[in-house]
PDB file of N, CA and C in Angstrom:
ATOM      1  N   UNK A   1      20.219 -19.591  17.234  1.00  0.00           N
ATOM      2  CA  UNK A   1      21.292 -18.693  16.858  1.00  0.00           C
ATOM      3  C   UNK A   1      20.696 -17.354  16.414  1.00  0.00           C
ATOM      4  N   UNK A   2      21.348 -15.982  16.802  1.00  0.00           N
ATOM      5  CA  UNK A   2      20.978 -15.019  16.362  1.00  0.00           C
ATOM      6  C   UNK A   2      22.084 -14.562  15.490  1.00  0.00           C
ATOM      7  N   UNK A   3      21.156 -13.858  14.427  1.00  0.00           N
ATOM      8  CA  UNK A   3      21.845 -13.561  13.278  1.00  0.00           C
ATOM      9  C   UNK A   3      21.860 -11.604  13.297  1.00  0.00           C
ATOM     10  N   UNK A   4      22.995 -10.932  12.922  1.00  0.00           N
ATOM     11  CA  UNK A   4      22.739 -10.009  12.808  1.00  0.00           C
ATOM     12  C   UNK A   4      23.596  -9.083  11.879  1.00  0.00           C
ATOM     13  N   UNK A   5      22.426  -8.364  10.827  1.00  0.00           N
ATOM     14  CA  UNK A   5      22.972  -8.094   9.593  1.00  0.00           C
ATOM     15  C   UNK A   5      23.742  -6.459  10.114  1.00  0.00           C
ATOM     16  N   UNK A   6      25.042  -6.765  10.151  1.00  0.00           N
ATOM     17  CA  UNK A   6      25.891  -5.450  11.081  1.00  0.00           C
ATOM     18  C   UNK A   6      26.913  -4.574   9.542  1.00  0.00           C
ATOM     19  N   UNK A   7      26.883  -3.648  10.452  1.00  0.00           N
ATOM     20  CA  UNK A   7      27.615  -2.769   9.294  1.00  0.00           C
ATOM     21  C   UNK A   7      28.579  -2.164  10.774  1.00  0.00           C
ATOM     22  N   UNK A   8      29.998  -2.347  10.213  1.00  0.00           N
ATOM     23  CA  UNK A   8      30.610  -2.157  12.059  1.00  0.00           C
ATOM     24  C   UNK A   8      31.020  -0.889  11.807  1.00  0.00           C
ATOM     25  N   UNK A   9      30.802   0.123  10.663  1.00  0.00           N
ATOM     26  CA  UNK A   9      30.964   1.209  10.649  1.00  0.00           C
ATOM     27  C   UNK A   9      29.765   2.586  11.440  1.00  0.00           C
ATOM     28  N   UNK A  10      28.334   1.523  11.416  1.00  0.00           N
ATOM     29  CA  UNK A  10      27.263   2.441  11.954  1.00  0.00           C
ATOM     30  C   UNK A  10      27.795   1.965  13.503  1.00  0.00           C
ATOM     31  N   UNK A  11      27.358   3.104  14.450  1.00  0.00           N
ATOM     32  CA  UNK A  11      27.237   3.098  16.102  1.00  0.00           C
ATOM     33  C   UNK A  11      26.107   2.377  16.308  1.00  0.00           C
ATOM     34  N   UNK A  12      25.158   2.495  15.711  1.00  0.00           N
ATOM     35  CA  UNK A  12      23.780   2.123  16.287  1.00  0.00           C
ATOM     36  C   UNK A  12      24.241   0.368  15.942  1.00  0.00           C
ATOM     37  N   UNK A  13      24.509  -0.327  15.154  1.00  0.00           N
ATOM     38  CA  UNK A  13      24.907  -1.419  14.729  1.00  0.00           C
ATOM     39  C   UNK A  13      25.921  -1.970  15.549  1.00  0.00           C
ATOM     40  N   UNK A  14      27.117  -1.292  15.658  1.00  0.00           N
ATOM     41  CA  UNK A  14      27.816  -1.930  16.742  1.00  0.00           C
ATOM     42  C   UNK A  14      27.464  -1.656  18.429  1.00  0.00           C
ATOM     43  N   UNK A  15      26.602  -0.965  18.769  1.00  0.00           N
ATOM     44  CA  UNK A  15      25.892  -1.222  20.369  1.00  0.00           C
ATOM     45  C   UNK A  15      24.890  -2.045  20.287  1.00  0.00           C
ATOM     46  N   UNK A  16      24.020  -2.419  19.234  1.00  0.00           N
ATOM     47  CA  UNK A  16      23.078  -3.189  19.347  1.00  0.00           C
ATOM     48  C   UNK A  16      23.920  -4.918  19.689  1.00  0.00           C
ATOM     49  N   UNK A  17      24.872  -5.023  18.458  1.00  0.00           N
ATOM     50  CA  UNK A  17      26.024  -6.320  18.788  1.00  0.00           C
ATOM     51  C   UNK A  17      26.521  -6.319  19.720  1.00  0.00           C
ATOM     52  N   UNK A  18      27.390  -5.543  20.637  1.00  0.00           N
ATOM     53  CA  UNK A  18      27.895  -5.550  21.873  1.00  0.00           C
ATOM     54  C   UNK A  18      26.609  -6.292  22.949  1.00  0.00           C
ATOM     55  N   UNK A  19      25.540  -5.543  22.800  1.00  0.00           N
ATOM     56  CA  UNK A  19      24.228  -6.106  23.700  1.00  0.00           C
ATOM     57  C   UNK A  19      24.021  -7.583  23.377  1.00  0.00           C
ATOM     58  N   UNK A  20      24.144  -8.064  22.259  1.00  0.00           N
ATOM     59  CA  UNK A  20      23.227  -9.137  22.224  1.00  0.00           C
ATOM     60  C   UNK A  20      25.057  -9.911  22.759  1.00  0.00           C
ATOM     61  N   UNK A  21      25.915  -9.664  22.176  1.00  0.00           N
ATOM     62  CA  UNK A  21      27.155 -10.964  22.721  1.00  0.00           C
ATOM     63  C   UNK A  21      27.531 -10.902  24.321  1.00  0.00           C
ATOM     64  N   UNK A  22      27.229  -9.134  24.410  1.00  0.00           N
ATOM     65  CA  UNK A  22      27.648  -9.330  26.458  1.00  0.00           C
ATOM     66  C   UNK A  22      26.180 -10.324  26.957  1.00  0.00           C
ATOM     67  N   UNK A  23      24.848 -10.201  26.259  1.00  0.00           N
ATOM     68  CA  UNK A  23      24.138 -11.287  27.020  1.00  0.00           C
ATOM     69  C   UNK A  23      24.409 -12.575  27.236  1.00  0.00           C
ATOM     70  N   UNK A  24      25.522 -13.325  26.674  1.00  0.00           N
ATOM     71  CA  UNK A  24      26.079 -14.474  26.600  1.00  0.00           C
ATOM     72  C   UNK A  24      25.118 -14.851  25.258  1.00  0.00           C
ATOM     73  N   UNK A  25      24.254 -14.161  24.232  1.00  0.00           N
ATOM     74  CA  UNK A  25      23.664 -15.079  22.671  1.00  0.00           C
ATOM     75  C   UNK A  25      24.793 -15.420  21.955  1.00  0.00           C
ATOM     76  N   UNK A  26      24.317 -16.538  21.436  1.00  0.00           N
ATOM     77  CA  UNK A  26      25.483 -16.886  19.747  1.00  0.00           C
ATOM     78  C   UNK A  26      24.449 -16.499  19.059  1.00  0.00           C
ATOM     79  N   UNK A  27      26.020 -15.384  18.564  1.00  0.00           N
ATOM     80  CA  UNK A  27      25.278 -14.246  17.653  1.00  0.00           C
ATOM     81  C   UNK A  27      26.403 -14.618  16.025  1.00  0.00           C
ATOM     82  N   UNK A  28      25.609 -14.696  15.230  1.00  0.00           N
ATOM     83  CA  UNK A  28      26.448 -14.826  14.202  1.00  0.00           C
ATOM     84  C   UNK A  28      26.524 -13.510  13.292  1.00  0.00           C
ATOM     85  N   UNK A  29      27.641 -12.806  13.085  1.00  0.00           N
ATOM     86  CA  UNK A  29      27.411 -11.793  12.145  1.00  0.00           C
ATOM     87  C   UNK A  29      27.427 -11.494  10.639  1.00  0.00           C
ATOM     88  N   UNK A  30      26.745 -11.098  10.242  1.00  0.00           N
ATOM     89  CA  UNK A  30      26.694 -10.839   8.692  1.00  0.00           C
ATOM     90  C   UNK A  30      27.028  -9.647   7.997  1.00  0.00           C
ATOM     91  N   UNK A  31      27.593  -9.348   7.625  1.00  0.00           N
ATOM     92  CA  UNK A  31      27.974  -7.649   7.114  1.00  0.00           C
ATOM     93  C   UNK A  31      27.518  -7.750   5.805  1.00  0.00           C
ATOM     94  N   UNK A  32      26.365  -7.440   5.836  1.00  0.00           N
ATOM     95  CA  UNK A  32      25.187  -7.334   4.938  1.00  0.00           C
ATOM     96  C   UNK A  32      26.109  -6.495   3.391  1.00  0.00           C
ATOM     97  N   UNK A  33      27.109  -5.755   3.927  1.00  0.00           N
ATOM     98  CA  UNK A  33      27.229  -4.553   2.696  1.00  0.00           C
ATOM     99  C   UNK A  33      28.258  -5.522   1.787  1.00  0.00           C
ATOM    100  N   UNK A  34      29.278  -7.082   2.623  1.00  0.00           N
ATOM    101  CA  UNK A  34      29.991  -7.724   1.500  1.00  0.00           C
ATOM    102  C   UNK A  34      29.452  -8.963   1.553  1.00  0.00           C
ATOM    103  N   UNK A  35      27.970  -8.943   2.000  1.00  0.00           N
ATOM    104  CA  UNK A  35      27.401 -10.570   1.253  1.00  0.00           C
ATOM    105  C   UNK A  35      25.883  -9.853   1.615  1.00  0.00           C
ATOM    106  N   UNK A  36      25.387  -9.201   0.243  1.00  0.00           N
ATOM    107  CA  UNK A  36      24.171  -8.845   0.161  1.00  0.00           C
ATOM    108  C   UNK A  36      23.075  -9.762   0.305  1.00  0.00           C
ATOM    109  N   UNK A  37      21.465  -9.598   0.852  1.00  0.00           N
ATOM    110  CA  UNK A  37      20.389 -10.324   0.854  1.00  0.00           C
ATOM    111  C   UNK A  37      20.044 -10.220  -0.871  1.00  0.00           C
ATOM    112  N   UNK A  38      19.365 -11.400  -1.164  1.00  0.00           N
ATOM    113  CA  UNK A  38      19.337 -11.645  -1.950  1.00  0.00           C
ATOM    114  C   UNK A  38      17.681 -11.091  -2.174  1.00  0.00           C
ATOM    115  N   UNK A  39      16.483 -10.510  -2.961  1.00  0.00           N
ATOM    116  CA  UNK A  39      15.450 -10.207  -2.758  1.00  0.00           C
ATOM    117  C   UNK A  39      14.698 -11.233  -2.164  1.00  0.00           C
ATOM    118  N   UNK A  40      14.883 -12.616  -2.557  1.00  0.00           N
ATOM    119  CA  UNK A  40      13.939 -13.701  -1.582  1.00  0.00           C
ATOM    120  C   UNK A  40      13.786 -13.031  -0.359  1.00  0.00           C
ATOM    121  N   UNK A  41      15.429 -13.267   0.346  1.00  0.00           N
ATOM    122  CA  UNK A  41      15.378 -12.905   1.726  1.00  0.00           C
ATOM    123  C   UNK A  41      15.138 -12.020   2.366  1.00  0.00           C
ATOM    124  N   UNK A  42      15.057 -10.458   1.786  1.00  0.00           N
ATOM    125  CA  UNK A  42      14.932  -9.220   1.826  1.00  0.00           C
ATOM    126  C   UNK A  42      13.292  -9.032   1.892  1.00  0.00           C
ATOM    127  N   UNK A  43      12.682  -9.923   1.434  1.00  0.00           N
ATOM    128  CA  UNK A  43      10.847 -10.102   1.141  1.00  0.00           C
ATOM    129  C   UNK A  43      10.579 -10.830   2.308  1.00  0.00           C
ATOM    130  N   UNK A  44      11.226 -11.840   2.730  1.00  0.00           N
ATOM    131  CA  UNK A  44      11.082 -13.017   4.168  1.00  0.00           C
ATOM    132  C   UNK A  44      11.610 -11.941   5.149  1.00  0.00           C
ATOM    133  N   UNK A  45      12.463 -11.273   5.247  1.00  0.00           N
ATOM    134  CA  UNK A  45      13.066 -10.069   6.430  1.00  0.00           C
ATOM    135  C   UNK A  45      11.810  -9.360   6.297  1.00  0.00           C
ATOM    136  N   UNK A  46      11.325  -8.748   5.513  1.00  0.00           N
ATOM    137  CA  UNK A  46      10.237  -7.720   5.560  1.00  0.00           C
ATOM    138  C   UNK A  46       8.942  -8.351   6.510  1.00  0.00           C
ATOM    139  N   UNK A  47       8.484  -9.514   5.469  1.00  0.00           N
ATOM    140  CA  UNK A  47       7.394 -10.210   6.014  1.00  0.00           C
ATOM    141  C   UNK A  47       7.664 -10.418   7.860  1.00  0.00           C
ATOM    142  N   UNK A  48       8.787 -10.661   8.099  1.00  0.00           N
ATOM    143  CA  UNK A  48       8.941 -10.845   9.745  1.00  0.00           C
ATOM    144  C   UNK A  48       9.218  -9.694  10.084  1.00  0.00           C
ATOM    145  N   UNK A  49       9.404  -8.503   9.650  1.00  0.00           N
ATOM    146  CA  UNK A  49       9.703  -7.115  10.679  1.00  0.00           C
ATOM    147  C   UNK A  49       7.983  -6.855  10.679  1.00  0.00           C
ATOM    148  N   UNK A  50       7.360  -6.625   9.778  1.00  0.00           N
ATOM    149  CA  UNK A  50       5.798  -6.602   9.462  1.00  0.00           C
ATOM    150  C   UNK A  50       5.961  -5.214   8.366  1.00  0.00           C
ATOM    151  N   UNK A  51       7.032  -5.001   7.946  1.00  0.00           N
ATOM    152  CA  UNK A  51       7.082  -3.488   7.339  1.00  0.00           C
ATOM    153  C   UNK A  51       6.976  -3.704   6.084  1.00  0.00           C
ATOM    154  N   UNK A  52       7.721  -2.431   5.441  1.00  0.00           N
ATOM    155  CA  UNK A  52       7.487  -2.317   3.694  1.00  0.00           C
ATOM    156  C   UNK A  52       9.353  -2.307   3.262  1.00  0.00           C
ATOM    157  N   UNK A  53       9.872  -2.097   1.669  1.00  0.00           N
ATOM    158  CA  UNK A  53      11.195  -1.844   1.876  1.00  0.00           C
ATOM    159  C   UNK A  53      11.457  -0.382   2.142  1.00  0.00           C
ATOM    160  N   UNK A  54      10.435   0.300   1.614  1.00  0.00           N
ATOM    161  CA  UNK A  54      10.472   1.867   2.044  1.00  0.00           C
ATOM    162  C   UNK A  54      10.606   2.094   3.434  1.00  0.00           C
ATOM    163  N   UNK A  55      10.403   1.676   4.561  1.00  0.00           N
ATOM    164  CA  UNK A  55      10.264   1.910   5.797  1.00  0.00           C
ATOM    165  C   UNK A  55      11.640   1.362   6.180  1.00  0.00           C
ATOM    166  N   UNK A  56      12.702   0.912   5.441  1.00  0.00           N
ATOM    167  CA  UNK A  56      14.070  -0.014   6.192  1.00  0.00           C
ATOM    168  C   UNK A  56      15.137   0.692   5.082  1.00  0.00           C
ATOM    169  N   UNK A  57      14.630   1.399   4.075  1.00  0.00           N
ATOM    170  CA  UNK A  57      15.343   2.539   3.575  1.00  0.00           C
ATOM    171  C   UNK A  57      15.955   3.805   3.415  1.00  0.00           C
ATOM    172  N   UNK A  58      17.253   3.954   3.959  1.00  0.00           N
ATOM    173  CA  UNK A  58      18.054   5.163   4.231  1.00  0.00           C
ATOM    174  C   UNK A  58      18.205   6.129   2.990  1.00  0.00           C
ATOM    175  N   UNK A  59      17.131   6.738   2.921  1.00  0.00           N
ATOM    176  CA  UNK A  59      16.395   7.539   2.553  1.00  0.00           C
ATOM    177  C   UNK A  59      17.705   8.932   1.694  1.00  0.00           C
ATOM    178  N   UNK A  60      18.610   9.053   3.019  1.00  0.00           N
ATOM    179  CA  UNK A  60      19.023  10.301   3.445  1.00  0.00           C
ATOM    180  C   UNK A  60      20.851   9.919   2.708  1.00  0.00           C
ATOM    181  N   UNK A  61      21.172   8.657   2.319  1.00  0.00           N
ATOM    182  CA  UNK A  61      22.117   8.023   1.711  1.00  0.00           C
ATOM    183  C   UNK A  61      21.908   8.590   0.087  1.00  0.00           C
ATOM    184  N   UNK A  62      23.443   8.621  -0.497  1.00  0.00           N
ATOM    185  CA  UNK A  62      23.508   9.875  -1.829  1.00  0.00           C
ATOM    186  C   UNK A  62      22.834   8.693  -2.883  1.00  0.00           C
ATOM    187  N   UNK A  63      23.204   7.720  -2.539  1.00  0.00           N
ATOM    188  CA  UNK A  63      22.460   6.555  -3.555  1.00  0.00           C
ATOM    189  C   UNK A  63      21.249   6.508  -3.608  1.00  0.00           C
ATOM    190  N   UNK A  64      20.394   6.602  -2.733  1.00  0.00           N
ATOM    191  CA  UNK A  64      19.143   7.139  -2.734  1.00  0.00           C
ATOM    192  C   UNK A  64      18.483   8.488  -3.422  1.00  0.00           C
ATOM    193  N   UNK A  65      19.289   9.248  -3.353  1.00  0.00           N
ATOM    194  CA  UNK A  65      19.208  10.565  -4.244  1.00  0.00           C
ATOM    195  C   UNK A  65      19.500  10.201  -5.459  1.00  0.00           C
ATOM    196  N   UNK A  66      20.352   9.738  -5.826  1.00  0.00           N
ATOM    197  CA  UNK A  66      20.823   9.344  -7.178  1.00  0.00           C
ATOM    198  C   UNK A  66      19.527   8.739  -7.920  1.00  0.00           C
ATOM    199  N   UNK A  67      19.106   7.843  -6.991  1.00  0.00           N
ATOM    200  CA  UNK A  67      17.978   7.163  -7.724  1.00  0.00           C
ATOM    201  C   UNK A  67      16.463   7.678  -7.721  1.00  0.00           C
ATOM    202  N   UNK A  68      16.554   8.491  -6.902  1.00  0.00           N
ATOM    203  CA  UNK A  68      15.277   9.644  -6.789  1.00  0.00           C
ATOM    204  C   UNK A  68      14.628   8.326  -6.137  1.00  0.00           C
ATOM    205  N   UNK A  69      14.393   7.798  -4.694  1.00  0.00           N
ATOM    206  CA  UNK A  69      13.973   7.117  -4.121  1.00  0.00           C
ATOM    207  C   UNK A  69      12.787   8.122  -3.456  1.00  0.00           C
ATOM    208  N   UNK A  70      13.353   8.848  -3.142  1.00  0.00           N
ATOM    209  CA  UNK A  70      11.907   9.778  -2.424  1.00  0.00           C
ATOM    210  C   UNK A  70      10.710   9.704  -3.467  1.00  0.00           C
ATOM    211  N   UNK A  71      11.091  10.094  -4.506  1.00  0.00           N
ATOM    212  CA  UNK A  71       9.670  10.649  -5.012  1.00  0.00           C
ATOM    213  C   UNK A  71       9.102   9.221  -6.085  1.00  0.00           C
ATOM    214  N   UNK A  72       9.836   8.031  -6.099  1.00  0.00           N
ATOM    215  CA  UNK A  72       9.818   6.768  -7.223  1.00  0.00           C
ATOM    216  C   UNK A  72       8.219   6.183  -5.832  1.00  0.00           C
ATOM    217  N   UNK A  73       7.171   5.995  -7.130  1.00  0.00           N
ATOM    218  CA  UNK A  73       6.242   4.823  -6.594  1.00  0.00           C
ATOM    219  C   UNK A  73       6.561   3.956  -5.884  1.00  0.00           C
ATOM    220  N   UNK A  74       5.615   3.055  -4.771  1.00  0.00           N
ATOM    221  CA  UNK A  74       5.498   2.368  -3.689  1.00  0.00           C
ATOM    222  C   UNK A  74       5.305   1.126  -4.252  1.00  0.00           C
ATOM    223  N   UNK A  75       6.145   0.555  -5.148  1.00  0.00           N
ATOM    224  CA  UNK A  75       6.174  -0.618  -5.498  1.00  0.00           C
ATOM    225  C   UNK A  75       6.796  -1.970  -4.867  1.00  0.00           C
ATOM    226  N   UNK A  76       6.838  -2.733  -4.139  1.00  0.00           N
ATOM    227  CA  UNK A  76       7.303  -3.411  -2.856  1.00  0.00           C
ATOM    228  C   UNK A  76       7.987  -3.706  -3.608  1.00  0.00           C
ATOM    229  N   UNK A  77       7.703  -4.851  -5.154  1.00  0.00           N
ATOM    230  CA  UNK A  77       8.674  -5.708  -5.614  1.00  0.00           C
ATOM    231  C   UNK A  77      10.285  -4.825  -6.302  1.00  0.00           C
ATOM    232  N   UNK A  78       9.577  -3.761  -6.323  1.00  0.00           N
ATOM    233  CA  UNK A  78      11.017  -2.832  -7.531  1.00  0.00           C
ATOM    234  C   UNK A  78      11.553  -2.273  -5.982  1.00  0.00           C
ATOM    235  N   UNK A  79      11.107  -1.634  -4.649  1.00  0.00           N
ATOM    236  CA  UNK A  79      12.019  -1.505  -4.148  1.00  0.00           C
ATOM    237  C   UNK A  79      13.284  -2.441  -3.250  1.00  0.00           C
ATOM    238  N   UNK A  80      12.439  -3.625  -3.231  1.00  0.00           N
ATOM    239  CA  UNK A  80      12.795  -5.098  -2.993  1.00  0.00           C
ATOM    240  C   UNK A  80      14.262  -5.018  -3.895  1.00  0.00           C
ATOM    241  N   UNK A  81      13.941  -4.928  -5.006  1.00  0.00           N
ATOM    242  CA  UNK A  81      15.338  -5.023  -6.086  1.00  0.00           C
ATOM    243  C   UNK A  81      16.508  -4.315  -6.127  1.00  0.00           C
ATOM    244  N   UNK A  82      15.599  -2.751  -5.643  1.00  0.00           N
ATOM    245  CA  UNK A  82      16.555  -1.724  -5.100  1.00  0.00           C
ATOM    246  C   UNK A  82      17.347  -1.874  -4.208  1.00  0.00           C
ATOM    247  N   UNK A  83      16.866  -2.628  -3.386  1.00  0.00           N
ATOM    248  CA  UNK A  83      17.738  -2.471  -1.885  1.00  0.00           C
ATOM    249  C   UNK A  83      18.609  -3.937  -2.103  1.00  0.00           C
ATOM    250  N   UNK A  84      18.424  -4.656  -2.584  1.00  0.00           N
ATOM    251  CA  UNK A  84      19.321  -5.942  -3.092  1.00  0.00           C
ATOM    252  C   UNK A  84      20.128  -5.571  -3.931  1.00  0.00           C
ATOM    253  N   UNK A  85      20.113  -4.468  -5.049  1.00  0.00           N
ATOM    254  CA  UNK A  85      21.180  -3.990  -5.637  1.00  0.00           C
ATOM    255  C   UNK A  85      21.944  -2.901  -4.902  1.00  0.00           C
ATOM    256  N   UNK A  86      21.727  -2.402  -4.230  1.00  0.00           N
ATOM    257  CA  UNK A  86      22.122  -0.958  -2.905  1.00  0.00           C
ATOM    258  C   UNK A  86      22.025  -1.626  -1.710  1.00  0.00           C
ATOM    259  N   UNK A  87      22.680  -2.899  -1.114  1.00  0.00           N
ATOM    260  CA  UNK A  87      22.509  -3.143   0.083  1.00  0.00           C
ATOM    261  C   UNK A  87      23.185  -2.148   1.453  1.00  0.00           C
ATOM    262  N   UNK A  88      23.904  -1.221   0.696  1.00  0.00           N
ATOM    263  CA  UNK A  88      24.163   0.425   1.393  1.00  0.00           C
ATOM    264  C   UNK A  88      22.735   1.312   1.928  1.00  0.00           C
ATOM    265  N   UNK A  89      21.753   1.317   1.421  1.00  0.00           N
ATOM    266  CA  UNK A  89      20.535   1.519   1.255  1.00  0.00           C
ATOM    267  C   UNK A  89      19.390   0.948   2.465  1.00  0.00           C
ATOM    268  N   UNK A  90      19.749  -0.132   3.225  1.00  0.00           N
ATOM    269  CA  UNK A  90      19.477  -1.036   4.244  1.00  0.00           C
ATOM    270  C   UNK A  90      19.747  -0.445   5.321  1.00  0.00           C
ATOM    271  N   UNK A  91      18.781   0.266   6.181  1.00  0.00           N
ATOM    272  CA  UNK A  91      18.475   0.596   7.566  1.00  0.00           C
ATOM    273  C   UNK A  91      19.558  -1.172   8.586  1.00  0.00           C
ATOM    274  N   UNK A  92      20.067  -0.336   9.135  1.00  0.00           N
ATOM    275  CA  UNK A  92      20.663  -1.453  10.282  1.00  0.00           C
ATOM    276  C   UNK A  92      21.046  -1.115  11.711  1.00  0.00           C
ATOM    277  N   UNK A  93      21.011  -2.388  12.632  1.00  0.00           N
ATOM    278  CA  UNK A  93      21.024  -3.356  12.099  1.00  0.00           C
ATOM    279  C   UNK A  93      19.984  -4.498  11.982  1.00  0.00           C
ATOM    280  N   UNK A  94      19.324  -5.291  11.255  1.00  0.00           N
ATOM    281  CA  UNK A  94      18.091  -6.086  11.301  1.00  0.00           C
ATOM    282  C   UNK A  94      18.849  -7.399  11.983  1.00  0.00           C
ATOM    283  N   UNK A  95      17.961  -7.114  13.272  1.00  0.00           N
ATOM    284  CA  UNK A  95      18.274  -8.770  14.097  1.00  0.00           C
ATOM    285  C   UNK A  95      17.504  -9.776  13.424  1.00  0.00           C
ATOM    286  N   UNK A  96      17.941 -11.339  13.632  1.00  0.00           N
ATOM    287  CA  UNK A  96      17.264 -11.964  13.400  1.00  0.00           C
ATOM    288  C   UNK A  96      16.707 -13.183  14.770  1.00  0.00           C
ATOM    289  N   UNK A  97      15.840 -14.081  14.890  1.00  0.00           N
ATOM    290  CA  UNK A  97      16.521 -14.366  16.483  1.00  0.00           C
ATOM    291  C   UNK A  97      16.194 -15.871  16.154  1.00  0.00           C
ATOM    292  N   UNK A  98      16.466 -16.729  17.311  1.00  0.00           N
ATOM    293  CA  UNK A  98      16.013 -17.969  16.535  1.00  0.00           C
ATOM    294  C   UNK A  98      15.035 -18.423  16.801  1.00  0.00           C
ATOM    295  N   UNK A  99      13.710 -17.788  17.527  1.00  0.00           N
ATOM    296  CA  UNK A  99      12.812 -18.107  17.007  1.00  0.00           C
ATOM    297  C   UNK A  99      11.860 -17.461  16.253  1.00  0.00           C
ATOM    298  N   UNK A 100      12.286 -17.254  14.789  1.00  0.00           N
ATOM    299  CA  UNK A 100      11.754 -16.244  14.283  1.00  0.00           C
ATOM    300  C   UNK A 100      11.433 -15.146  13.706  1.00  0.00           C
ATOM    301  N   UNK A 101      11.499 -14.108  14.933  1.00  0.00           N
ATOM    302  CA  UNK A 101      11.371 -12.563  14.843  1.00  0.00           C
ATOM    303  C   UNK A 101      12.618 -12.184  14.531  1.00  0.00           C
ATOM    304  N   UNK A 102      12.211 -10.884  13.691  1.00  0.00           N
ATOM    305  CA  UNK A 102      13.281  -9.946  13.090  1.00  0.00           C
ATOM    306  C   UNK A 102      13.025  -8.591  13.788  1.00  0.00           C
ATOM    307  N   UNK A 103      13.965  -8.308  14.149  1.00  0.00           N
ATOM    308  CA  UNK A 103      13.770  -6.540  14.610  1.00  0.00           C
ATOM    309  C   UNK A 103      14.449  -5.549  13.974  1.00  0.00           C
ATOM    310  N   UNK A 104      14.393  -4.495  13.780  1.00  0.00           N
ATOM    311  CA  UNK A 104      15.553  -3.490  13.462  1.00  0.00           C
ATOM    312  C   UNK A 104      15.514  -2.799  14.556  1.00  0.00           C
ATOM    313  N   UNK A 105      17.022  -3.192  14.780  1.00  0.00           N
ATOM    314  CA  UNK A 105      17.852  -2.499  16.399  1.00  0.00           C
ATOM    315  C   UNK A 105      17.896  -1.256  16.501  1.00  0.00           C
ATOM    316  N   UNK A 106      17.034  -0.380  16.309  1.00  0.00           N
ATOM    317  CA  UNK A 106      18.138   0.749  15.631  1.00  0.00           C
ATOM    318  C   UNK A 106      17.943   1.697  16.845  1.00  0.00           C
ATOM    319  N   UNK A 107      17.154   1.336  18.084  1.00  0.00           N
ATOM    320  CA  UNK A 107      16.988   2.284  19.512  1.00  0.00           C
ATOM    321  C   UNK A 107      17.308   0.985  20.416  1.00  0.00           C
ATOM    322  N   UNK A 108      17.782   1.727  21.821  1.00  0.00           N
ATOM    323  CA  UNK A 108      17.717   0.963  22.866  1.00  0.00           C
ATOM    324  C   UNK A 108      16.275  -0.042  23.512  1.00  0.00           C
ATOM    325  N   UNK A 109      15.512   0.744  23.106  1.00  0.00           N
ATOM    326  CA  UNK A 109      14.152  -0.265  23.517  1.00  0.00           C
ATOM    327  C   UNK A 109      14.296  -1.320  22.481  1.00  0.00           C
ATOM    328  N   UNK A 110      14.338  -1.228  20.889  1.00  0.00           N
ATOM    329  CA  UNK A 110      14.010  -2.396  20.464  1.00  0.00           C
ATOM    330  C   UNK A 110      15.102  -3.339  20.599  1.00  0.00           C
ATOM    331  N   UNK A 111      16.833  -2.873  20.987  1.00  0.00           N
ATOM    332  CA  UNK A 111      17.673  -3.973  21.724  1.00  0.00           C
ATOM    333  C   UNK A 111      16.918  -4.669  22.992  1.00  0.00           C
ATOM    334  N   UNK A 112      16.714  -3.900  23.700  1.00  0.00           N
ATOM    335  CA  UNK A 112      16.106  -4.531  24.705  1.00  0.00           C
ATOM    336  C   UNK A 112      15.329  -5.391  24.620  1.00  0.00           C
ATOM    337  N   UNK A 113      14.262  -5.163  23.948  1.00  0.00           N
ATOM    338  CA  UNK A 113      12.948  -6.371  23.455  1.00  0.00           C
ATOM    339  C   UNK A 113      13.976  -7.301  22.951  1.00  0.00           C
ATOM    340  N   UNK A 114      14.952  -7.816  22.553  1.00  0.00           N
ATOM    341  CA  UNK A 114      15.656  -8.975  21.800  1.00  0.00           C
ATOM    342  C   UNK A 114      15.962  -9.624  23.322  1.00  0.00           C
ATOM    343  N   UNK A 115      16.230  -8.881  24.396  1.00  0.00           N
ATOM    344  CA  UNK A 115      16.989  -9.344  25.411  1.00  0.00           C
ATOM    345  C   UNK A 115      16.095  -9.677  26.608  1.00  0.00           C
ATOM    346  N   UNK A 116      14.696 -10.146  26.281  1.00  0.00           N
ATOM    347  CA  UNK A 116      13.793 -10.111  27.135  1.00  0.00           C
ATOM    348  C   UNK A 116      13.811 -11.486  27.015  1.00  0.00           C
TER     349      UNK A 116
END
């Protein structure tokens, strides 16, 4: 089963979903923004994209300003907390697939790599 944490308000989020359900996947959706990751899972998502939480953080979002995210230390575990309390804050959408790998959809090539 593929899992995918969608926000059906972003474009990039709803073409990445359209791709994976016209391939015929069971795709299960999650709308990450009214049933947040919890930091466990947000640390297990990281560990499988291979990234940091800074790198899956919308940077450019007023909540991010608010919290002075740009210029706050590279602390994995405090931004881990951040983005579990701001799941608005969460780059999307992060596929999940079933065996495994996590991607963030967020261009046509890395949809594609899900559909290979």
């Amino acid at each position: 089963m593929t899992t995918v944490w969608h926000n059906p308000r972003c474009s990039k989020s709803r073409t990445a979903l359209c791709a994976l359900t016209d391939s015929g996947r069971d795709v299960v959706v999650r709308r990450y923004l009214d049933d947040p990751p919890t930091a466990a899972e947000l640390s297990d998502i990281l560990d499988r994209l291979g990234l940091e939480p800074w790198d899956i953080t919308r940077l450019g979002e007023p909540r991010a300003k608010e919290l002075g995210l740009a210029d706050r230390p590279r602390d994995r575990a405090e931004w881990i907390a951040v983005l579990a309390a701001n799941p608005v804050l969460i780059q999307r959408p992060i596929v999940l697939t079933e065996d495994g790998r996590a991607v963030l959809a967020r261009d046509e090539e890395s949809v594609r790599s899900l559909l290979e």
